[in-house]
C-alpha atoms as a PDB file:
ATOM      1  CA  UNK A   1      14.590  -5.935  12.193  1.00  0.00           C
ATOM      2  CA  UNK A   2      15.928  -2.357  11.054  1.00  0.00           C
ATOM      3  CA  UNK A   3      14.106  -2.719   7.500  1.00  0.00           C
ATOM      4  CA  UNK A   4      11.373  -4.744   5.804  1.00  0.00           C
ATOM      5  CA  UNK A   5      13.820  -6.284   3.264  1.00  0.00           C
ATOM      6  CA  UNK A   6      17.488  -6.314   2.731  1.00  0.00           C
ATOM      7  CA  UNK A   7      18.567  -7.027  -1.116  1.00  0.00           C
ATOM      8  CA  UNK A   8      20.828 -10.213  -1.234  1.00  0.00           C
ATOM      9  CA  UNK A   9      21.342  -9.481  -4.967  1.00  0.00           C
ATOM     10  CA  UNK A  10      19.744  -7.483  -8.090  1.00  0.00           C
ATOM     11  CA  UNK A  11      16.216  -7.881  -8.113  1.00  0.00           C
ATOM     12  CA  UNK A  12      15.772 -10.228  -5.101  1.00  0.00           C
ATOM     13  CA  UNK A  13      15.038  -9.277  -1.367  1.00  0.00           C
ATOM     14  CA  UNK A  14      15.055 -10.695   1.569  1.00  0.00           C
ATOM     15  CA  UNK A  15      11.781 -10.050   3.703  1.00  0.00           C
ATOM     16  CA  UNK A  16      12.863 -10.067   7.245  1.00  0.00           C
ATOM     17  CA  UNK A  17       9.869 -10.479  10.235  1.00  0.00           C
ATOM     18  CA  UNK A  18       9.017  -6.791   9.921  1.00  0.00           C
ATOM     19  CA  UNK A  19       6.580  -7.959   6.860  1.00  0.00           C
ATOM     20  CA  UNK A  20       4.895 -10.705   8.480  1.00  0.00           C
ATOM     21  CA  UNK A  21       1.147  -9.980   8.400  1.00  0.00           C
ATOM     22  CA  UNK A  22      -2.130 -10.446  10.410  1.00  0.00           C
ATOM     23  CA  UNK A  23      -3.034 -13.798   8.370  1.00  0.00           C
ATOM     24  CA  UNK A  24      -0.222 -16.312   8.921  1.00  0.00           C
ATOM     25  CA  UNK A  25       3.061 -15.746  10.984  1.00  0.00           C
ATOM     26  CA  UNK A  26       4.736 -17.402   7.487  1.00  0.00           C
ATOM     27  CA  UNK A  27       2.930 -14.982   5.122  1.00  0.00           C
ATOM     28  CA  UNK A  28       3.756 -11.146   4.320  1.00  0.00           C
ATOM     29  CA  UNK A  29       1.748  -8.184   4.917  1.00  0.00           C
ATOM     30  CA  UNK A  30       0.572  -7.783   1.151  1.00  0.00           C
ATOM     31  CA  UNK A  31       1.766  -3.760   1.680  1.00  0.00           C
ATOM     32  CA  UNK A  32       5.270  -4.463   1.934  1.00  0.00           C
ATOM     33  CA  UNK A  33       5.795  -6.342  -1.762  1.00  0.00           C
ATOM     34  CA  UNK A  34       3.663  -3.746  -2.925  1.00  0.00           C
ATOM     35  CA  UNK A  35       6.206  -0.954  -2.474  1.00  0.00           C
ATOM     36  CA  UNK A  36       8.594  -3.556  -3.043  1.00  0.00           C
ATOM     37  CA  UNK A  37       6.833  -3.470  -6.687  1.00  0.00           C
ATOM     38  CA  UNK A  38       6.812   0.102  -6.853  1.00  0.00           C
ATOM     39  CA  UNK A  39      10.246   1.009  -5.868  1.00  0.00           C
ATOM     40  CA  UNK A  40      10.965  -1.480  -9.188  1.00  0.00           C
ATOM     41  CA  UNK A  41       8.935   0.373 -11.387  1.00  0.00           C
ATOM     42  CA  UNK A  42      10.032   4.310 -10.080  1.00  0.00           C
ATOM     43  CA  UNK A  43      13.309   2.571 -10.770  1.00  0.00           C
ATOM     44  CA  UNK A  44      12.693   1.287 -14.907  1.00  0.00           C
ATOM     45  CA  UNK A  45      10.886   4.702 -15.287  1.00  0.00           C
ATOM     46  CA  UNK A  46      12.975   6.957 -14.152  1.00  0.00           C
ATOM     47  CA  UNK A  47      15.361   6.955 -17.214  1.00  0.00           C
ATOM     48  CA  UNK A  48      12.483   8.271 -19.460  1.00  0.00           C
ATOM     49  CA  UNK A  49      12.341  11.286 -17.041  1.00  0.00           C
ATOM     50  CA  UNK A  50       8.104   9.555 -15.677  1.00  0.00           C
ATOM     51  CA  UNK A  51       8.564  10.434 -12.337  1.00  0.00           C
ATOM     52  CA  UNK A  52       4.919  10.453 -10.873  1.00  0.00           C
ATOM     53  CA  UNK A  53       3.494   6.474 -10.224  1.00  0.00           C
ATOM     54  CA  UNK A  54      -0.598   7.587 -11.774  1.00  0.00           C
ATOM     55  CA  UNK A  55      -1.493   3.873 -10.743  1.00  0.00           C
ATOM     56  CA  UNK A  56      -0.100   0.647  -9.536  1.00  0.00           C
ATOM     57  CA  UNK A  57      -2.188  -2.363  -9.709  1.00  0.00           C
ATOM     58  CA  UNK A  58      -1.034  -5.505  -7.908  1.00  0.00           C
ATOM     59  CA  UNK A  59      -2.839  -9.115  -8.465  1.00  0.00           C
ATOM     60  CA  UNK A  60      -2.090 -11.156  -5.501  1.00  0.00           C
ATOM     61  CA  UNK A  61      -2.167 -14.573  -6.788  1.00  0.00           C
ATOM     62  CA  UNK A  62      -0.555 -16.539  -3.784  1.00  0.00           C
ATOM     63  CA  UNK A  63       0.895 -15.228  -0.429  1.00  0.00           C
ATOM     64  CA  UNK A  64       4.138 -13.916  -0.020  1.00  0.00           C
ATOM     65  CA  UNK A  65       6.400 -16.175   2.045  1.00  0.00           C
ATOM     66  CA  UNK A  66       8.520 -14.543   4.602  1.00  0.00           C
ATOM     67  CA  UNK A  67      12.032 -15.533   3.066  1.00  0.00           C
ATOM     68  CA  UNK A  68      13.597 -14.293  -0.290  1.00  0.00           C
ATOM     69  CA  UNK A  69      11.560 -12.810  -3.679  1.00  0.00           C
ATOM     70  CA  UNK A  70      12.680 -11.475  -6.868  1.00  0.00           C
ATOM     71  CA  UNK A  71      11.254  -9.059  -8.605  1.00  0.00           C
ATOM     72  CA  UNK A  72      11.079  -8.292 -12.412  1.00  0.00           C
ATOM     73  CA  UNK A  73       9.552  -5.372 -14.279  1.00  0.00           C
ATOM     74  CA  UNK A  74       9.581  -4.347 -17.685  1.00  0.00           C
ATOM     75  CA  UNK A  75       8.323  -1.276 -19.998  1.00  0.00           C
ATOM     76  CA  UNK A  76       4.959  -2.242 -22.316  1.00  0.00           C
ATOM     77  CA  UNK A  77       4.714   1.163 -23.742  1.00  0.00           C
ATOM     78  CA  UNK A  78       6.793   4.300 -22.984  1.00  0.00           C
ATOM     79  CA  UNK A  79       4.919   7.752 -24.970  1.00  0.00           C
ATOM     80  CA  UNK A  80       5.545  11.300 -24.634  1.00  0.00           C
ATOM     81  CA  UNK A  81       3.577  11.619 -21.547  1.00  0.00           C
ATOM     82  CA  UNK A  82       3.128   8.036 -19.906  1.00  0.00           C
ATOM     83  CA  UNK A  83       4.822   4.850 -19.689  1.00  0.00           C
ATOM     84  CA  UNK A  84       2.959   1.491 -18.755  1.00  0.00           C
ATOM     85  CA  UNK A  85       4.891  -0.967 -17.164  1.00  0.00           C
ATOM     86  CA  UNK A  86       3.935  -4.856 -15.931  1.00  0.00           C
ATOM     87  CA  UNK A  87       5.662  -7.588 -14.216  1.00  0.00           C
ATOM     88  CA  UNK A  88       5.676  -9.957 -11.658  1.00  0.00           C
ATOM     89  CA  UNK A  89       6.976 -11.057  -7.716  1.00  0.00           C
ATOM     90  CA  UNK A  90       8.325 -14.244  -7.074  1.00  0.00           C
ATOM     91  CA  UNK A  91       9.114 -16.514  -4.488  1.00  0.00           C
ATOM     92  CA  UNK A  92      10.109 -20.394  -4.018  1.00  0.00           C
ATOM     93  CA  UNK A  93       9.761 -20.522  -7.589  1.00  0.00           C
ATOM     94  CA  UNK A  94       5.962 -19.186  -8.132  1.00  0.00           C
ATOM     95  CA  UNK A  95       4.762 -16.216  -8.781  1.00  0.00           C
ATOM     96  CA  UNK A  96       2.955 -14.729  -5.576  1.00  0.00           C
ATOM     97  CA  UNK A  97       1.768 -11.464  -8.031  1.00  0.00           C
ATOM     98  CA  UNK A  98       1.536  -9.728 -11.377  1.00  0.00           C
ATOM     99  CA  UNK A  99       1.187  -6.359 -11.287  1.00  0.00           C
ATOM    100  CA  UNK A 100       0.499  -3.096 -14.030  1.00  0.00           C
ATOM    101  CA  UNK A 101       1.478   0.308 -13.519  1.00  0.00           C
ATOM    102  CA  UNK A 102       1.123   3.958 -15.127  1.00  0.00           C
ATOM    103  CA  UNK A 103       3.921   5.970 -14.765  1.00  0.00           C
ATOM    104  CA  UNK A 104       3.275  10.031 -15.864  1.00  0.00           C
ATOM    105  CA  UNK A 105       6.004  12.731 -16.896  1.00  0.00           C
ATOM    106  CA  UNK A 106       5.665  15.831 -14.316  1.00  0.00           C
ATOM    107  CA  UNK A 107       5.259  18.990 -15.688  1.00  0.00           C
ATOM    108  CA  UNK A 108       4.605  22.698 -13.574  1.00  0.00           C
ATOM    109  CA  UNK A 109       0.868  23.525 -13.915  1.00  0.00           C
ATOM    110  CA  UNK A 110      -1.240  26.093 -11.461  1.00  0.00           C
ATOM    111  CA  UNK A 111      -4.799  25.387 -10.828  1.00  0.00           C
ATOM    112  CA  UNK A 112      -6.686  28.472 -12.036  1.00  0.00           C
ATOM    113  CA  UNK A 113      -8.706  29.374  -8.642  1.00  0.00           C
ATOM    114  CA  UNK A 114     -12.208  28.592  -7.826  1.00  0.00           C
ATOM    115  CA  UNK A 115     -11.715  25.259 -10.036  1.00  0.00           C
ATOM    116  CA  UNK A 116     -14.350  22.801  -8.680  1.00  0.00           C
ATOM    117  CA  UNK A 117     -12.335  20.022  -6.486  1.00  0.00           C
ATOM    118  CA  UNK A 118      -9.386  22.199  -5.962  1.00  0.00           C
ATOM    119  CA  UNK A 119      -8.036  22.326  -3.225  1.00  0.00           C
ATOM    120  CA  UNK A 120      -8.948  18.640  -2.467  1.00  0.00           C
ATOM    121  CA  UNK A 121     -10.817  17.813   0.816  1.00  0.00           C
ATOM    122  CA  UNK A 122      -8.437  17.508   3.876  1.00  0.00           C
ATOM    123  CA  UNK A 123      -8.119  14.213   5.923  1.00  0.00           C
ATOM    124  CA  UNK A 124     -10.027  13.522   8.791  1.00  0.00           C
ATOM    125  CA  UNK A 125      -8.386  15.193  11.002  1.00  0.00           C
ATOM    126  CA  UNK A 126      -4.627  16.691  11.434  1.00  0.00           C
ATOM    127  CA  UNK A 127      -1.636  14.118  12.525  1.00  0.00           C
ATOM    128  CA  UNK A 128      -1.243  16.265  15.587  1.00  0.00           C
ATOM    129  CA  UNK A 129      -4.581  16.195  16.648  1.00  0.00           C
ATOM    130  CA  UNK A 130      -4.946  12.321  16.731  1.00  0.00           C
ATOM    131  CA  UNK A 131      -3.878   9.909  19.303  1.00  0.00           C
ATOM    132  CA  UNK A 132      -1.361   7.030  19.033  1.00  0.00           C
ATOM    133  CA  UNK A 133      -2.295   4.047  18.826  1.00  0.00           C
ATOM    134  CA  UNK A 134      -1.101   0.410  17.614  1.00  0.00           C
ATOM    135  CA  UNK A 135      -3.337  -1.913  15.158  1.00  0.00           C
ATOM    136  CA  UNK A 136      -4.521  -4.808  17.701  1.00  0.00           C
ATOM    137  CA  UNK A 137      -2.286  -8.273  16.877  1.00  0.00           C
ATOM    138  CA  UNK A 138      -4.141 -10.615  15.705  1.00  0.00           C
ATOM    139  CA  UNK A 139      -1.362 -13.439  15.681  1.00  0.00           C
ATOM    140  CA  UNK A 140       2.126 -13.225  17.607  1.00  0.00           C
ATOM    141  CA  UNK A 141       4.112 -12.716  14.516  1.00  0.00           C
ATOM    142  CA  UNK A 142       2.557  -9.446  13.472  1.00  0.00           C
ATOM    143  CA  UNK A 143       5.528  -7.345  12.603  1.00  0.00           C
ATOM    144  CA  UNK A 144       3.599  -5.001  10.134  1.00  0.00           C
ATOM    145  CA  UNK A 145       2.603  -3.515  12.882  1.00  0.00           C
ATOM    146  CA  UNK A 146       6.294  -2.912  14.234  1.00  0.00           C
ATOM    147  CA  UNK A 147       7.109  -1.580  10.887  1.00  0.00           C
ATOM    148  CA  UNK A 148       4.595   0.972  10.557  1.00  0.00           C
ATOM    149  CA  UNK A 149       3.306   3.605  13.649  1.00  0.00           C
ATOM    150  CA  UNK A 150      -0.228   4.794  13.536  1.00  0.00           C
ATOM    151  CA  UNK A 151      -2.720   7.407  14.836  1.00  0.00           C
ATOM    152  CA  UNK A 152      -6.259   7.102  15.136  1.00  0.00           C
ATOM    153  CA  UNK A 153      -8.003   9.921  13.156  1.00  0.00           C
ATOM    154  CA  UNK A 154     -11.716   8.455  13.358  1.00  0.00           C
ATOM    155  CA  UNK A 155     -13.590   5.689  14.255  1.00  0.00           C
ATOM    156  CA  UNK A 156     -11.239   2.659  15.587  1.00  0.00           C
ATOM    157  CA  UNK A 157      -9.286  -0.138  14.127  1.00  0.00           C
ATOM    158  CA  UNK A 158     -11.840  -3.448  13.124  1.00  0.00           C
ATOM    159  CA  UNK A 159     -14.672  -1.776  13.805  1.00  0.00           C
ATOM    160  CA  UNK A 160     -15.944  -0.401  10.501  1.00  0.00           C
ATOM    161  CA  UNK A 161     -15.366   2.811   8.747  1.00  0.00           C
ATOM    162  CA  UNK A 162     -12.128   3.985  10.373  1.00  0.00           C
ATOM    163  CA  UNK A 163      -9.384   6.418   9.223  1.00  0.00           C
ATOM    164  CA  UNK A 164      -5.927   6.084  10.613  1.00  0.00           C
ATOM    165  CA  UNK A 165      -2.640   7.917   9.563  1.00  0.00           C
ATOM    166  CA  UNK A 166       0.115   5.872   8.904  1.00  0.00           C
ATOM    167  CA  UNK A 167       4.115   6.554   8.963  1.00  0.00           C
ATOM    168  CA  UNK A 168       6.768   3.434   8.335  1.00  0.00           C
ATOM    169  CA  UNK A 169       8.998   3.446  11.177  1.00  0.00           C
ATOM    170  CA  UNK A 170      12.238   1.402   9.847  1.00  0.00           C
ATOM    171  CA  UNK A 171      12.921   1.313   5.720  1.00  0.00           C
ATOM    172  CA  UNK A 172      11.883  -0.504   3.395  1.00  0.00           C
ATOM    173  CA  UNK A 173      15.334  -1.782   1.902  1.00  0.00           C
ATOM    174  CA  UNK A 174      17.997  -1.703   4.063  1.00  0.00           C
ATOM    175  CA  UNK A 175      20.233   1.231   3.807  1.00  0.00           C
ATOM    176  CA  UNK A 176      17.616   3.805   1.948  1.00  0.00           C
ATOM    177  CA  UNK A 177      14.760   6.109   2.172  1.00  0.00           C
ATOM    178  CA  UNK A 178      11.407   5.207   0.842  1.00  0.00           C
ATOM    179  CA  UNK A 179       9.774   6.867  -1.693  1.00  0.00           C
ATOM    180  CA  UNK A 180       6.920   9.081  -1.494  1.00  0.00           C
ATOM    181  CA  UNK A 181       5.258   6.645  -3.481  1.00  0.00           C
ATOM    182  CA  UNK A 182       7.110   3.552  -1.312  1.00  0.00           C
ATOM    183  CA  UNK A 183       5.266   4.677   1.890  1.00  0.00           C
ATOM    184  CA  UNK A 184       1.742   5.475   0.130  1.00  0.00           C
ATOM    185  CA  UNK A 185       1.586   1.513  -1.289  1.00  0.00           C
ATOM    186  CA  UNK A 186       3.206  -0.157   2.442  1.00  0.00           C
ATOM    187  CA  UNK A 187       0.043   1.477   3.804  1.00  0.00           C
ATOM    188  CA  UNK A 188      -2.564   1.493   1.272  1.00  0.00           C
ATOM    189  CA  UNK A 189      -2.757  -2.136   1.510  1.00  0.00           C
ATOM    190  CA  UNK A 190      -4.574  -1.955   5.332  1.00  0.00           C
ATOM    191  CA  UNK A 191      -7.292  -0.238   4.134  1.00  0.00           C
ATOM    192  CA  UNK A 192      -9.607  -3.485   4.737  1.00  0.00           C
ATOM    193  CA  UNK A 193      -7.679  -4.447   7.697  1.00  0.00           C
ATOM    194  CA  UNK A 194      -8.344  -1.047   9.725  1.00  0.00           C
ATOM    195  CA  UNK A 195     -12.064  -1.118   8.669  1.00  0.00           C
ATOM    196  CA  UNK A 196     -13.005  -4.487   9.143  1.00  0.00           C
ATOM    197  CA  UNK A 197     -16.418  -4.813  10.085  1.00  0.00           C
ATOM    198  CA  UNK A 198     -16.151  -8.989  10.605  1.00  0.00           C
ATOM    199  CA  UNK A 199     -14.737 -10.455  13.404  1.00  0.00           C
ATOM    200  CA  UNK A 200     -10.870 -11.943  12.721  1.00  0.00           C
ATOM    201  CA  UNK A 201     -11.835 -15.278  14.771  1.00  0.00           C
ATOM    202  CA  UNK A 202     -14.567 -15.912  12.817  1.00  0.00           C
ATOM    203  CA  UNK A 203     -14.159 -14.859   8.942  1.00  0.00           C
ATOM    204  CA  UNK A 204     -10.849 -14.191   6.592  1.00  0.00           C
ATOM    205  CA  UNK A 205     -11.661 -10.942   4.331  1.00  0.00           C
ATOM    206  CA  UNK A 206      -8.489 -11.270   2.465  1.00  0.00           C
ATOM    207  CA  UNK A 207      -8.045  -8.873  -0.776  1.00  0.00           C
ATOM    208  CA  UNK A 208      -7.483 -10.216  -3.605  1.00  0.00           C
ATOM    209  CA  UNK A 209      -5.945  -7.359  -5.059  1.00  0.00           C
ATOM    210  CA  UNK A 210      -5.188  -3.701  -4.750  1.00  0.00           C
ATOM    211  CA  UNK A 211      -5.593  -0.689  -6.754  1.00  0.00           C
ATOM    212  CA  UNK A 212      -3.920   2.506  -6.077  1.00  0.00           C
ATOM    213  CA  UNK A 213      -4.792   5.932  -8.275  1.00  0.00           C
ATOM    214  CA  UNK A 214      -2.860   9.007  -7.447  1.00  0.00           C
ATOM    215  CA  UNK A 215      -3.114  12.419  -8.730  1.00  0.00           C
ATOM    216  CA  UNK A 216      -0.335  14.161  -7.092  1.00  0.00           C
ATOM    217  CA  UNK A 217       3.278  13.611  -5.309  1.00  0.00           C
ATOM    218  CA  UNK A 218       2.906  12.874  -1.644  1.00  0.00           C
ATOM    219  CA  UNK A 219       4.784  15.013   0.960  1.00  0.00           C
ATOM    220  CA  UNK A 220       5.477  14.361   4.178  1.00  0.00           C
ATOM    221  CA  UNK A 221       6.275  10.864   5.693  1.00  0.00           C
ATOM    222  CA  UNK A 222       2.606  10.847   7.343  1.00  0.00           C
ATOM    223  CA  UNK A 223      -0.454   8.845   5.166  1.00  0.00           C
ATOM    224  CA  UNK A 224      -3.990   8.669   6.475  1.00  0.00           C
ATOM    225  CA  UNK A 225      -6.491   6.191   4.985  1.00  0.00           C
ATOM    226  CA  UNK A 226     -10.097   6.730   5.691  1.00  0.00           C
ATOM    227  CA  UNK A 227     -11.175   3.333   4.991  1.00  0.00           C
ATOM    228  CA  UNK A 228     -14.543   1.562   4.597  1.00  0.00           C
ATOM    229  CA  UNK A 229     -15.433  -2.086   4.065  1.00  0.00           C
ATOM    230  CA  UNK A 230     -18.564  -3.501   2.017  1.00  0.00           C
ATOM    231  CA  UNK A 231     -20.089  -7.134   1.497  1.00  0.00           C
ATOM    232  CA  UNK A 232     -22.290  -8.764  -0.695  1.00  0.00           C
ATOM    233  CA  UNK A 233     -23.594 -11.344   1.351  1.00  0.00           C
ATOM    234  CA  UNK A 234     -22.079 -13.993  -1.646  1.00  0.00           C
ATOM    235  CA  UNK A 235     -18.377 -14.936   0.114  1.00  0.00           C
ATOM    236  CA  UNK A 236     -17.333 -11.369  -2.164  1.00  0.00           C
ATOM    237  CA  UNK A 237     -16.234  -7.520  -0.666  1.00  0.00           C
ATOM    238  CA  UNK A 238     -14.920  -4.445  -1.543  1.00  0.00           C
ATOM    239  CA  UNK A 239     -12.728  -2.090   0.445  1.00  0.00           C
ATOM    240  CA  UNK A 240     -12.401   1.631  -0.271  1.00  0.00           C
ATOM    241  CA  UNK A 241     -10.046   4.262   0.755  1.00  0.00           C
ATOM    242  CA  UNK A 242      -9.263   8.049   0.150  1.00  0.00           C
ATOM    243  CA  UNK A 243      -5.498   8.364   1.049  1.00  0.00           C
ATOM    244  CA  UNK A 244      -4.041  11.618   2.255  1.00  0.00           C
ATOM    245  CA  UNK A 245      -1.267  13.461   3.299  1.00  0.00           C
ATOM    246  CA  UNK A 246      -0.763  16.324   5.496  1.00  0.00           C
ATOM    247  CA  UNK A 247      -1.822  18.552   2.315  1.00  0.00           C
ATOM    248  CA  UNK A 248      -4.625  16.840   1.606  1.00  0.00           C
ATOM    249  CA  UNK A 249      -6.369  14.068  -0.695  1.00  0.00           C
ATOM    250  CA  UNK A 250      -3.470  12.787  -2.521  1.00  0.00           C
ATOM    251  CA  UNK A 251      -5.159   8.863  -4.730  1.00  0.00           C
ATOM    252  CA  UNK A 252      -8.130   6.466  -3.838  1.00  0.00           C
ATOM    253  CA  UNK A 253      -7.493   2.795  -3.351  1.00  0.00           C
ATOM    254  CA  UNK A 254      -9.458  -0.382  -3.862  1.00  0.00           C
ATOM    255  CA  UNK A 255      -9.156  -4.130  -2.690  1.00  0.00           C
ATOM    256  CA  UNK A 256     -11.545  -6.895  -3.950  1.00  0.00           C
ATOM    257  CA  UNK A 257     -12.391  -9.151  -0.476  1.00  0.00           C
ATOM    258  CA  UNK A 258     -12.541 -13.009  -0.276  1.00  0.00           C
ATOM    259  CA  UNK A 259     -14.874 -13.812   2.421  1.00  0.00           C
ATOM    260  CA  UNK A 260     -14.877 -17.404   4.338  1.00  0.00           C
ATOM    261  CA  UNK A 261     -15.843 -18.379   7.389  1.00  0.00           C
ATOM    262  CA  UNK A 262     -12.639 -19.396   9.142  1.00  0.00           C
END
């Protein structure tokens, strides 16, 4: 339990309980793979010098078991100023997701002043100023919620609009640091989770997918997600969420919601 995955060999990881998420003690945490998937594409883009992840798309077609996954990613189009990439996650022999992303090449640029949208809006509320909490278990094998800690920056968790900043507290591969980009997509994922306005015994809301567009590096180890859920009364939902860091707005996110009665 002192990371969410150790790698057993190239390209395939072992998930350990820290993934597990709030559907199914057997299932992952969708956020997990997806900085699993990200730290595979920072890796292939990194020798073209396309160091900032613009978006990351992740179709989950099947959930992740909790036991071993391989990963495979490979460049569609590399140009002088992006690179797209695709791929796919595996597991006991099907693939649990396909997934796009737009890698962009950094370069120094100021802001002139008084530009409209710059600086971007601030989260919330500061880290400091919020209290700790811990995102409610909703089964006994919820070790998301061991792997990441949380403050409460408005509203409160599965209760609606909510924001809530987020910091992983054990890697995500044994032995390393996560990414900037790592720790944006382990949280980005629990943007329908923290604003769920249905009640867990009752419905499943789970996303289908998730969307993450960011504009700028994140600093810091702390994410907040200010998070609201919407349904169309036709089994369908969206979630929305403005990620930040301690900076400010950093990327919005989006999840498409499958709603059943349980």
């Amino acid at each position: 339990m002192d990371a969410a995955y150790v790698e057993v060999s190239e390209g395939v990881y072992r998930a350990s309980p820290l993934t597990v998420g709030p559907w199914s003690p057997e299932h992952q945490h969708a956020g997990p793979p997806s900085a699993l998937i990200c730290r595979a594409v920072e890796g292939a883009a990194v020798k073209d010098s396309l160091t900032h992840l613009g978006r990351l798309t992740v179709n989950l077609l099947r959930p992740a078991p909790v036991g071993d996954c391989r990963v495979e990613v490979g460049a569609d189009s590399i140009g002088r100023n992006v690179g797209h990439f695709s791929g796919r996650l595996a597991a006991d022999g099907k693939e649990i997701a396909r997934f796009t992303a737009l890698m962009q090449r950094e370069e120094a640029l100021a802001v002139p002043d008084g530009t409209p949208g710059h600086p971007a809006p601030q989260a919330p509320k500061p880290v400091e100023a919020c209290p700790v909490v811990t995102i409610p278990a909703v089964n006994s094998g919820f070790g998301y919620a061991e792997l990441v800690e949380n403050r409460l920056a408005a509203g409160k968790f599965f209760d609606g609009p909510c924001a809530a900043w987020f910091r992983m507290n054990h890697p995500l591969v044994r032995g390393e640091d996560p990414s900037p980009y790592q720790r944006v997509a382990v949280a980005a994922d629990s943007g329908n989770g923290i604003s769920a306005a249905l009640d867990f015994s009752k419905y499943v809301f789970v996303n289908c997918d998730l969307t993450i567009n960011l504009f700028r590096r994140p600093a810091g180890g702390w994410i907040c997600l200010q998070s609201a859920s919407w349904f169309g009364g036709n089994g369908c939902g969206l979630a929305e969420t403005a990620l930040y860091d301690e900076a400010g707005l950093i990327a919005r996110a989006s999840q498409s919601l499958a709603v059943r009665r349980r």
